[in-house]
PDB file of N, CA and C in Angstrom:
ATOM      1  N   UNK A   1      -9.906   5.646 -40.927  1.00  0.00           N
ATOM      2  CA  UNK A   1     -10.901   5.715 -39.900  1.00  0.00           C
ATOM      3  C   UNK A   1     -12.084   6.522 -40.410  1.00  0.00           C
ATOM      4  N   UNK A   2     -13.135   6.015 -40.181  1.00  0.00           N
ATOM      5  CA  UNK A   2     -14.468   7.144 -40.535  1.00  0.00           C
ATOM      6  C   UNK A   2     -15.037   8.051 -39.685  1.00  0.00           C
ATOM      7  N   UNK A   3     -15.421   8.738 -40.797  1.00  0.00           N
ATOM      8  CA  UNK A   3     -15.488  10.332 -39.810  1.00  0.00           C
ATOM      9  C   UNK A   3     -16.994   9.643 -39.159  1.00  0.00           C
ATOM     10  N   UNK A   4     -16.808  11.035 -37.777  1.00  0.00           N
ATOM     11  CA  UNK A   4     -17.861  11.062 -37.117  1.00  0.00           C
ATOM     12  C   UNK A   4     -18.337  12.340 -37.036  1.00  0.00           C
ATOM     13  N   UNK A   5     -19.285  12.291 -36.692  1.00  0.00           N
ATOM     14  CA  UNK A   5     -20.070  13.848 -36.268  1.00  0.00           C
ATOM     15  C   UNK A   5     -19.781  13.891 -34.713  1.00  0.00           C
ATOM     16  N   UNK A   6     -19.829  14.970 -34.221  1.00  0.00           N
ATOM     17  CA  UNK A   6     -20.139  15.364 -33.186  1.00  0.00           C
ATOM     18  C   UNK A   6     -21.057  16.184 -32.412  1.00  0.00           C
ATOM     19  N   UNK A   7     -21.498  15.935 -31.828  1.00  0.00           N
ATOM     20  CA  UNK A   7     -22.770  16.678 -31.143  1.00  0.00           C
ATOM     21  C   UNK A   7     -22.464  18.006 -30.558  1.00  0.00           C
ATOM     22  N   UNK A   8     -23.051  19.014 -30.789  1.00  0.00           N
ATOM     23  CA  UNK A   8     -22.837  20.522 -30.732  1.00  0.00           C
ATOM     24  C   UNK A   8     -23.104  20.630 -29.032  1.00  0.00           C
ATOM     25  N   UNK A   9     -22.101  21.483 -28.510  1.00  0.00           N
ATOM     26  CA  UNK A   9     -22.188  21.875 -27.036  1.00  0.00           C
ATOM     27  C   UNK A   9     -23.381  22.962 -26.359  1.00  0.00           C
ATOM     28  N   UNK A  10     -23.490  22.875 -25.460  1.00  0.00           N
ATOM     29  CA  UNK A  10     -25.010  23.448 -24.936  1.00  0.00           C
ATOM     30  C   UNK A  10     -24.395  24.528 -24.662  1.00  0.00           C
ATOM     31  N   UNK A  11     -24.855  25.911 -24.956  1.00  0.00           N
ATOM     32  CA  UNK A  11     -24.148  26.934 -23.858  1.00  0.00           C
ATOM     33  C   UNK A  11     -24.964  27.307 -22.731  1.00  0.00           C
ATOM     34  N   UNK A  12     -24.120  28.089 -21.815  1.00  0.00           N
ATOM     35  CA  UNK A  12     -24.811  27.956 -20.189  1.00  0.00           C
ATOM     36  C   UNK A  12     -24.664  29.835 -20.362  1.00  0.00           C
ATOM     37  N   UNK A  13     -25.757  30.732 -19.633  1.00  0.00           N
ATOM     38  CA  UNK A  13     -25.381  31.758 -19.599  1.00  0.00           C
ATOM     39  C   UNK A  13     -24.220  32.373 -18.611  1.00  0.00           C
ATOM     40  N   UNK A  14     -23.436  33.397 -18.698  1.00  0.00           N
ATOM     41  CA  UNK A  14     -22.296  33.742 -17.424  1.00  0.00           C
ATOM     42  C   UNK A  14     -21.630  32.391 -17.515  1.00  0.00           C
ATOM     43  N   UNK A  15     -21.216  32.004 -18.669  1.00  0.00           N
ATOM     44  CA  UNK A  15     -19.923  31.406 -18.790  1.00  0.00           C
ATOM     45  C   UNK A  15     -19.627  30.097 -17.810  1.00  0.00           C
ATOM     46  N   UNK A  16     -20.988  30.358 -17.010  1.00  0.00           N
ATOM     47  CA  UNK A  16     -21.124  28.589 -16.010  1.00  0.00           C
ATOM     48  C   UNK A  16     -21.457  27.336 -17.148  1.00  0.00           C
ATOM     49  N   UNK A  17     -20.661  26.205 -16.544  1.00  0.00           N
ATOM     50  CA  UNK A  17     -21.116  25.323 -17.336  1.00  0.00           C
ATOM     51  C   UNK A  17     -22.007  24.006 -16.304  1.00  0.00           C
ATOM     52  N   UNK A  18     -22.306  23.580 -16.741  1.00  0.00           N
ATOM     53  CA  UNK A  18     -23.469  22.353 -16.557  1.00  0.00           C
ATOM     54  C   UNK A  18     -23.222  21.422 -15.297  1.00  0.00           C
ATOM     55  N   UNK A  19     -21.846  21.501 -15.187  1.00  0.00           N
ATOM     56  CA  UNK A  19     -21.676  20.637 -13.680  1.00  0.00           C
ATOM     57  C   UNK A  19     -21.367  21.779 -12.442  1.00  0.00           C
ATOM     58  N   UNK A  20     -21.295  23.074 -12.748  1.00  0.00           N
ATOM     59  CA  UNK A  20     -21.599  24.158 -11.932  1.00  0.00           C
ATOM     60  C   UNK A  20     -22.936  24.003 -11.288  1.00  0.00           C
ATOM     61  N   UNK A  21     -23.971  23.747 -12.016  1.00  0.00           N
ATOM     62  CA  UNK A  21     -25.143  24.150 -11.981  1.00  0.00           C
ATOM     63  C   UNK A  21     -25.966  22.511 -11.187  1.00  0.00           C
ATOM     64  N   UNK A  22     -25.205  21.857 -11.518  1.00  0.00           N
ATOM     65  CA  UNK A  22     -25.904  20.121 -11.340  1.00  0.00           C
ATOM     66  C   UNK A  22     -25.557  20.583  -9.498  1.00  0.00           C
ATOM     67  N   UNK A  23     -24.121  21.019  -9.272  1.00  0.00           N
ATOM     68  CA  UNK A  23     -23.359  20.828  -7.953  1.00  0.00           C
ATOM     69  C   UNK A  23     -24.431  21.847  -6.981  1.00  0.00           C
ATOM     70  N   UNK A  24     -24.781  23.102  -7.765  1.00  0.00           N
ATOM     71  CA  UNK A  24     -25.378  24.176  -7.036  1.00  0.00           C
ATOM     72  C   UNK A  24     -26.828  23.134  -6.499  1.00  0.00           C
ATOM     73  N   UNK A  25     -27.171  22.377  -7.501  1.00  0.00           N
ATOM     74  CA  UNK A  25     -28.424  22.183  -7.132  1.00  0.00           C
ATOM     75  C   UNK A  25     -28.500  21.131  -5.970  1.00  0.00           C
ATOM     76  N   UNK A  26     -27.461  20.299  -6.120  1.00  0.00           N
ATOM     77  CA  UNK A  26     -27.206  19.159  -4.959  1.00  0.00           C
ATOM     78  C   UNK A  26     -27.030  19.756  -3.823  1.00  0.00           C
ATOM     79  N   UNK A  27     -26.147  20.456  -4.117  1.00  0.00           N
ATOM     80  CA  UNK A  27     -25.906  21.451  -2.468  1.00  0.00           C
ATOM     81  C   UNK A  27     -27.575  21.809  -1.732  1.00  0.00           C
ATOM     82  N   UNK A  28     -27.813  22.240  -2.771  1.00  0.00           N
ATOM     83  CA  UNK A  28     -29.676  22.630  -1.960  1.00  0.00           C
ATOM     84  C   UNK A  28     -30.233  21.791  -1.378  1.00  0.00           C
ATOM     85  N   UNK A  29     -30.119  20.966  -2.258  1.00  0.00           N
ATOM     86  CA  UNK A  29     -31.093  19.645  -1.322  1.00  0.00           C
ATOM     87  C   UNK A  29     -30.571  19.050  -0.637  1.00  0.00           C
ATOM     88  N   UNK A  30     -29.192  18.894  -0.468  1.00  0.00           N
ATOM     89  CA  UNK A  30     -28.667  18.591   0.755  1.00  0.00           C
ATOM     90  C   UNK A  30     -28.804  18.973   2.308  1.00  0.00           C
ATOM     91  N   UNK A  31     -28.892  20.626   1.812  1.00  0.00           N
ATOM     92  CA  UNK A  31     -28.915  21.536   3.141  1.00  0.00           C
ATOM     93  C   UNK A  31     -30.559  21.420   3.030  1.00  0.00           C
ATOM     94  N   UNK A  32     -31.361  21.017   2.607  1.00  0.00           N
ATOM     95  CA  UNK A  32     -33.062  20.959   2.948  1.00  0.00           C
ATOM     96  C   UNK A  32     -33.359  19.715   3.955  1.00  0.00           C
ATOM     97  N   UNK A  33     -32.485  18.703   3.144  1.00  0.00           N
ATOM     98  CA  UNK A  33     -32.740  17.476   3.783  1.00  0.00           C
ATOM     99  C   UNK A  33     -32.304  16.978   5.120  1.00  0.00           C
ATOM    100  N   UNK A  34     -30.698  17.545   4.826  1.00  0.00           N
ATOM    101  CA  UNK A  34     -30.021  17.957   6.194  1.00  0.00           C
ATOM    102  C   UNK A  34     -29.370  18.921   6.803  1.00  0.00           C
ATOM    103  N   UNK A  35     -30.257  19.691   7.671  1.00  0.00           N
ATOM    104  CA  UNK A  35     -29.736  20.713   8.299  1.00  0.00           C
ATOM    105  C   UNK A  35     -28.492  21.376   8.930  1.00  0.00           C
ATOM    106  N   UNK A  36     -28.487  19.762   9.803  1.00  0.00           N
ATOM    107  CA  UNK A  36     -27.316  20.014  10.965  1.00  0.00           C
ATOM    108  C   UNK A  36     -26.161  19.715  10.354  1.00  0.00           C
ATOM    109  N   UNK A  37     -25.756  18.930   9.209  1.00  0.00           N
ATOM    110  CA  UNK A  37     -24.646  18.446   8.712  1.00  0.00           C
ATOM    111  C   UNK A  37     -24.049  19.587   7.953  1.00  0.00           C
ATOM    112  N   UNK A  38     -25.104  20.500   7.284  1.00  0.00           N
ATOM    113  CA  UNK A  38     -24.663  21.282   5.969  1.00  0.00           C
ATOM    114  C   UNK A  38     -24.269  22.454   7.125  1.00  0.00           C
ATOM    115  N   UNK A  39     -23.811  22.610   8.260  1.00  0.00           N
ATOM    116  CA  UNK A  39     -23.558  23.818   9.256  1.00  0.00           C
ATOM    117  C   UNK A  39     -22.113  23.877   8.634  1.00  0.00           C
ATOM    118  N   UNK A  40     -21.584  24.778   8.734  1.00  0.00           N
ATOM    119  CA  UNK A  40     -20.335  24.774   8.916  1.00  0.00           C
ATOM    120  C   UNK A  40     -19.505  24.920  10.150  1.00  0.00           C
ATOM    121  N   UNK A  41     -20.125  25.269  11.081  1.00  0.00           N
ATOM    122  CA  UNK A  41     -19.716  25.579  12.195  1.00  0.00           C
ATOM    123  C   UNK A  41     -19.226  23.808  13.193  1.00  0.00           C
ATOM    124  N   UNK A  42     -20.130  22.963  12.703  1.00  0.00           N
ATOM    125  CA  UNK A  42     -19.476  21.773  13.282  1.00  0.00           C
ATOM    126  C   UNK A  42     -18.394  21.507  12.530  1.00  0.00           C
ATOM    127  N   UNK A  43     -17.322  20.964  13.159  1.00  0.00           N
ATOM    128  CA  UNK A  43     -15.718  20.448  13.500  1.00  0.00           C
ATOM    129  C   UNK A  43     -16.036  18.943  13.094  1.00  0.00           C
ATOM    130  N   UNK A  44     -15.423  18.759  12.055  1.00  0.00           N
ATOM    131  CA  UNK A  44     -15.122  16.848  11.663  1.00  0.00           C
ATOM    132  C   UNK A  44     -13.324  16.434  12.100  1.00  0.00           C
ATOM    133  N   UNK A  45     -13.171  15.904  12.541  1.00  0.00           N
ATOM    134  CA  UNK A  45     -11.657  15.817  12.797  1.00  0.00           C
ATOM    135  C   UNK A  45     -11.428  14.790  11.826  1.00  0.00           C
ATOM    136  N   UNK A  46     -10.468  14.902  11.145  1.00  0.00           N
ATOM    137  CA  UNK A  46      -9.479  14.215   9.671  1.00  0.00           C
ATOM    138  C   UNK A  46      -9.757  12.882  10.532  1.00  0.00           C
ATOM    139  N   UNK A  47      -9.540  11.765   9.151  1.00  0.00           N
ATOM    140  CA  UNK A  47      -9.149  10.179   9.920  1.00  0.00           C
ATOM    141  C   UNK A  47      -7.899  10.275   9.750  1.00  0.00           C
ATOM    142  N   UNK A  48      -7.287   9.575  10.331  1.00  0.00           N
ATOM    143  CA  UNK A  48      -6.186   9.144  11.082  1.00  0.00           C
ATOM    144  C   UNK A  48      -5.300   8.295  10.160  1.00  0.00           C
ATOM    145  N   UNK A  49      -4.241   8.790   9.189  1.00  0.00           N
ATOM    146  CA  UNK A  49      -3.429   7.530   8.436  1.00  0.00           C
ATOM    147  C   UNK A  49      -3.027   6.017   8.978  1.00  0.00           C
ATOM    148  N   UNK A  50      -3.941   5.457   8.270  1.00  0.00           N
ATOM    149  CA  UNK A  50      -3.464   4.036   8.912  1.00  0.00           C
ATOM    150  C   UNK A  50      -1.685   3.756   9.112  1.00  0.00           C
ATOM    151  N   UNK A  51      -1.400   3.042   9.755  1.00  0.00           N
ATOM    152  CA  UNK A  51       0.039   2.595   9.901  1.00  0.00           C
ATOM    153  C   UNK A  51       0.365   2.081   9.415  1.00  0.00           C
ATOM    154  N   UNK A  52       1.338   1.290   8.781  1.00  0.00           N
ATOM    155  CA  UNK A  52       1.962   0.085   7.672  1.00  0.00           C
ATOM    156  C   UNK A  52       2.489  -0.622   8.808  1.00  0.00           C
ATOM    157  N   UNK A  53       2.274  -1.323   9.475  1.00  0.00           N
ATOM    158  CA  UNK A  53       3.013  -2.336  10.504  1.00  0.00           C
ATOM    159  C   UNK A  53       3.921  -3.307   9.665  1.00  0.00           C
ATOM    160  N   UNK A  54       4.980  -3.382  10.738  1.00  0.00           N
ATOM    161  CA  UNK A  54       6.294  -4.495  10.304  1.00  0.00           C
ATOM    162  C   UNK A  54       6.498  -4.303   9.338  1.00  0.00           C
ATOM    163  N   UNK A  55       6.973  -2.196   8.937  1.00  0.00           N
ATOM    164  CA  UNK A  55       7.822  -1.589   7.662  1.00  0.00           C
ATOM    165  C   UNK A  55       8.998  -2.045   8.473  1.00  0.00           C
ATOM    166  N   UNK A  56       9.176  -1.872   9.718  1.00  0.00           N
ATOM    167  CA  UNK A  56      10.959  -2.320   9.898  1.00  0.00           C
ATOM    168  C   UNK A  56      11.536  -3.479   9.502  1.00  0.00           C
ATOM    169  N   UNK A  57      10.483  -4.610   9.529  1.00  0.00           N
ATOM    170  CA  UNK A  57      10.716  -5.996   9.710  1.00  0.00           C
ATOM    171  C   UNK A  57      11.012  -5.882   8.088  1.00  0.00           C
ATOM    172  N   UNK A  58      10.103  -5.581   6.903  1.00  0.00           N
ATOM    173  CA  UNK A  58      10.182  -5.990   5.876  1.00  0.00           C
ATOM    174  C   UNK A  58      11.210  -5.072   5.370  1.00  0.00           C
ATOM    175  N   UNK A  59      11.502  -3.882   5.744  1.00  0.00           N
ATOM    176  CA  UNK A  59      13.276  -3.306   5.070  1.00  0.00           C
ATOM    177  C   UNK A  59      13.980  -4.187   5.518  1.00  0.00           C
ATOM    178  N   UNK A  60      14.563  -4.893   6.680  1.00  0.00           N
ATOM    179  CA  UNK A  60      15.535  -5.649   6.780  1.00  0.00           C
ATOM    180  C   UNK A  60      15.352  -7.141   6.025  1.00  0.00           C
ATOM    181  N   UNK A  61      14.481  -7.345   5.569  1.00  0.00           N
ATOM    182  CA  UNK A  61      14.401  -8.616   5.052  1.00  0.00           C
ATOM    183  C   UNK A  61      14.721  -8.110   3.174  1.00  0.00           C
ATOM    184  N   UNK A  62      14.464  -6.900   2.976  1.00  0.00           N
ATOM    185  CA  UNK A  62      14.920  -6.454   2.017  1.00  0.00           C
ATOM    186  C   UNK A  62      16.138  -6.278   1.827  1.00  0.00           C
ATOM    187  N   UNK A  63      17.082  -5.700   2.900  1.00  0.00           N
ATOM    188  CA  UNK A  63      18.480  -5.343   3.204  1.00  0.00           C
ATOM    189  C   UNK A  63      19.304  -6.528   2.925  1.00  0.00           C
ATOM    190  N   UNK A  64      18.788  -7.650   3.742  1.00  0.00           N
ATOM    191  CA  UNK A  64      19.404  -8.994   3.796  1.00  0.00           C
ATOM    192  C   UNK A  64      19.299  -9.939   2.562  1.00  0.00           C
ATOM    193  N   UNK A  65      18.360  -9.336   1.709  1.00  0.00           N
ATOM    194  CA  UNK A  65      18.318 -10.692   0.548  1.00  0.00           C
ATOM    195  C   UNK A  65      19.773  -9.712  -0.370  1.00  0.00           C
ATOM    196  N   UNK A  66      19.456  -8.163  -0.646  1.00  0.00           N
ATOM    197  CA  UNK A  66      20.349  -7.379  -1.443  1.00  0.00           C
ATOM    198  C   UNK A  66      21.795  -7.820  -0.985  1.00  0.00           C
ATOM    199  N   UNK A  67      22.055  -8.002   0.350  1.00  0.00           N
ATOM    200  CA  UNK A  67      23.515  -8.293   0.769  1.00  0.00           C
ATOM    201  C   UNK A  67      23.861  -9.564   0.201  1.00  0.00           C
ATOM    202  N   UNK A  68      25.552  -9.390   0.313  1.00  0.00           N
ATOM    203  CA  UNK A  68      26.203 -10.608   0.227  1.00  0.00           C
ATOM    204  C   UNK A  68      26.315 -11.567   1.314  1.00  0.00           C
ATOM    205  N   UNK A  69      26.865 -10.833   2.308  1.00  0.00           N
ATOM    206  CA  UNK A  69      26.974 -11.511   3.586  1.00  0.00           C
ATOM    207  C   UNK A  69      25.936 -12.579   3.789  1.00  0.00           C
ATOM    208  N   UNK A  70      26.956 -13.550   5.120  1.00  0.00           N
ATOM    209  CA  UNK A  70      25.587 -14.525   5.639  1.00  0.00           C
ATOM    210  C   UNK A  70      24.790 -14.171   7.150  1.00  0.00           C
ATOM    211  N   UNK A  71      24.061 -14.500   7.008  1.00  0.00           N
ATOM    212  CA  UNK A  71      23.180 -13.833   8.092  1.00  0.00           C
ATOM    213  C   UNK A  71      23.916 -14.486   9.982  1.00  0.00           C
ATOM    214  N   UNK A  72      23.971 -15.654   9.169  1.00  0.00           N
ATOM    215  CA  UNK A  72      24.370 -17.013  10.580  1.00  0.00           C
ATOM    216  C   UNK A  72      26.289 -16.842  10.047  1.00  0.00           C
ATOM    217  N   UNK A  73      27.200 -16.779  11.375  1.00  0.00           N
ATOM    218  CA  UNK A  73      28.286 -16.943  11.287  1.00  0.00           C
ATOM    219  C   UNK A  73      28.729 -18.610  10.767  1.00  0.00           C
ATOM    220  N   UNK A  74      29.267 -18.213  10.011  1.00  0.00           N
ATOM    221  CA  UNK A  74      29.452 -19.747   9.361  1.00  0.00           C
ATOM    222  C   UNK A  74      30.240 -21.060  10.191  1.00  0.00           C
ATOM    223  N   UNK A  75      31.087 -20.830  11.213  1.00  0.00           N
ATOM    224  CA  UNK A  75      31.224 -21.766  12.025  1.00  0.00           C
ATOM    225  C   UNK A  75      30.398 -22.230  12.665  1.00  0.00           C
ATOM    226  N   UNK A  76      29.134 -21.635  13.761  1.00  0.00           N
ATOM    227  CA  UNK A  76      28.431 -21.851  14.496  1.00  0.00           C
ATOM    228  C   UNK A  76      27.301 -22.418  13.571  1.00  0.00           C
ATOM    229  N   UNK A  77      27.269 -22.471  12.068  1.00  0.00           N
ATOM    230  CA  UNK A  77      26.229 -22.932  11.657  1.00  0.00           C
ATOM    231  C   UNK A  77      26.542 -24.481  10.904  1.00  0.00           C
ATOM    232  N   UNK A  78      28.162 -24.696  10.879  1.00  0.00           N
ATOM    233  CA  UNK A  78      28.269 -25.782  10.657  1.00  0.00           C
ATOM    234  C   UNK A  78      28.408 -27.015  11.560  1.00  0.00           C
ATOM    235  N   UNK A  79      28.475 -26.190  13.199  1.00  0.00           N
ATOM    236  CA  UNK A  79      28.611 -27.311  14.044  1.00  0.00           C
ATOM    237  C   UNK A  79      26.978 -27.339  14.465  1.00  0.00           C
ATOM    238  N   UNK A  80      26.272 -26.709  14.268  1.00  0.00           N
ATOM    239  CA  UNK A  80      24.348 -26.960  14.270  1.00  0.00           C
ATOM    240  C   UNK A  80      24.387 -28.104  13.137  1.00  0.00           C
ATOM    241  N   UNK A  81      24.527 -27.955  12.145  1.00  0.00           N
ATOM    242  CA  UNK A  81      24.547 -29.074  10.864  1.00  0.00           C
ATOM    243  C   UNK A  81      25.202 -30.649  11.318  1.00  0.00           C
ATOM    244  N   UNK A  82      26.334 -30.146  11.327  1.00  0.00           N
ATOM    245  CA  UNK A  82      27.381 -31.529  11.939  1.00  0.00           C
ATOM    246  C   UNK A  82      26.360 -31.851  12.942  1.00  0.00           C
ATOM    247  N   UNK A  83      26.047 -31.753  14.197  1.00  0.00           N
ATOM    248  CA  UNK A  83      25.303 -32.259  15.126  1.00  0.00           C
ATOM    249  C   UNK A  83      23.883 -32.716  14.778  1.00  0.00           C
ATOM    250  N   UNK A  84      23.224 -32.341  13.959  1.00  0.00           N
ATOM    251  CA  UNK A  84      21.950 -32.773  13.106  1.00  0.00           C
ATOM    252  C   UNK A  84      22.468 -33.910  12.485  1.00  0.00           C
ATOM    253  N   UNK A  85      23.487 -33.555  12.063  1.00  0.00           N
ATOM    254  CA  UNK A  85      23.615 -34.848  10.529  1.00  0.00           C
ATOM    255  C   UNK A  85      23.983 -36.522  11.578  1.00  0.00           C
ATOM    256  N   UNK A  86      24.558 -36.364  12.967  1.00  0.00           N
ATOM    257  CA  UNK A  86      25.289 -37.227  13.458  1.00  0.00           C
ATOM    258  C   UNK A  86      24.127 -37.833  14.098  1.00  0.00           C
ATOM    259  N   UNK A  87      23.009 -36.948  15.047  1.00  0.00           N
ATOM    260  CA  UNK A  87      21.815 -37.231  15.396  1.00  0.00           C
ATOM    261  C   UNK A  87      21.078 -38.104  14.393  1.00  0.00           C
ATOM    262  N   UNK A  88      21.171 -37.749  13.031  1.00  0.00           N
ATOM    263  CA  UNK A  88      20.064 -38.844  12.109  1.00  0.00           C
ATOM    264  C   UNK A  88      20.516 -39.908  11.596  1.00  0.00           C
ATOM    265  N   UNK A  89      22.075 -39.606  11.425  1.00  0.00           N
ATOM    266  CA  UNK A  89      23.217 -40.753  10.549  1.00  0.00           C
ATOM    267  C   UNK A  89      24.296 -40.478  11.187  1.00  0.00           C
ATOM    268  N   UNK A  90      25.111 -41.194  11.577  1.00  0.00           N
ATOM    269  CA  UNK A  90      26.218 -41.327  12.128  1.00  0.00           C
ATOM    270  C   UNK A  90      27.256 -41.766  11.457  1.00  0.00           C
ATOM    271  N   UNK A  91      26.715 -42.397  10.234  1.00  0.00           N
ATOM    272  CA  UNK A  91      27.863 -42.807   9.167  1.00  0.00           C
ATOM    273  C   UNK A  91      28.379 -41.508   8.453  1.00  0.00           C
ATOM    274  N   UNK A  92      27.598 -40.255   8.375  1.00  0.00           N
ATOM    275  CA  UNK A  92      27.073 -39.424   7.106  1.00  0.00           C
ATOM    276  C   UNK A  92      28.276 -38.364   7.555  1.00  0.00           C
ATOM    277  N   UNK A  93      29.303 -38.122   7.193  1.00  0.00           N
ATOM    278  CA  UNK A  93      30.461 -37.415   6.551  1.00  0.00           C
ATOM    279  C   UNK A  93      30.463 -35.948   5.951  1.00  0.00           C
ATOM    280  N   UNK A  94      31.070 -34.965   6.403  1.00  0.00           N
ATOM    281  CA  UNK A  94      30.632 -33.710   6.149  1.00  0.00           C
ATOM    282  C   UNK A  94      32.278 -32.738   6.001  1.00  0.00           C
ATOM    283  N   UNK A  95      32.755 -32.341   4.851  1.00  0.00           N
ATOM    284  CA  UNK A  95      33.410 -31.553   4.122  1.00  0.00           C
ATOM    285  C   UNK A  95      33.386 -29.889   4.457  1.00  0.00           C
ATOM    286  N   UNK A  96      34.274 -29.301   4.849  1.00  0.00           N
ATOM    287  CA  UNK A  96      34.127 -27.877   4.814  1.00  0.00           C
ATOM    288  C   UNK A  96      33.986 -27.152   3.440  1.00  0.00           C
ATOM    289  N   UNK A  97      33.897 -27.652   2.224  1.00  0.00           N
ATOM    290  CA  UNK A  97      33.768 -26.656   0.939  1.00  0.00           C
ATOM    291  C   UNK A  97      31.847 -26.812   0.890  1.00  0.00           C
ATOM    292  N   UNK A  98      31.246 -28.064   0.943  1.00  0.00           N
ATOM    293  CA  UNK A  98      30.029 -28.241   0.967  1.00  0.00           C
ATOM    294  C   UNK A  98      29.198 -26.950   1.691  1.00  0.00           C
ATOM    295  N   UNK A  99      29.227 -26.360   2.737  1.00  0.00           N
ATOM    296  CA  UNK A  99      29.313 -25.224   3.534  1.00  0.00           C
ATOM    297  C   UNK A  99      29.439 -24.190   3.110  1.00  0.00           C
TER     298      UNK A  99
END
């Protein structure tokens, strides 16, 4: 890699450095420009943490993919099926291992 030079640091007197001095000066013209804001005596009340809505909804949908279990009792979900399948086809034949 090739060398570089580096540019020599400015010194500040009393050991302040340069963004001390940038901040002091902003502050001034702040409080010139605006009076009533730079008070300290007025009260800002914090904002308010937004909420995360439907954190409950999305842990349980988290809970439920991690599980083994089935969500629907497996009898009651094969006679919903059986009754679908008979409604569209009546020929159409249905196995308890398929399930």
């Amino acid at each position: 890699m090739a060398r570089t030079k580096k540019t020599a640091r400015k010194l500040y007197p009393e050991g302040q450095d340069q963004n001390a001095q940038e901040q002091n000066a902003q502050e001034q013209n702040v409080q010139e420009q605006n009076p009533q804001k730079s008070q300290g005596n007025v009260s800002e009340k914090p904002s308010k943490k937004r909420v995360n809505y439907h954190v409950k909804s999305l842990r349980e949908i988290r809970r439920a993919q991690k599980s083994v279990g089935l969500l629907i009792p497996r009898l009651p979900f094969m006679r919903v099926v059986k009754q679908i399948t008979t409604n569209l086809c009546s020929l159409m034949k249905t196995s308890s291992f398929i399930m």
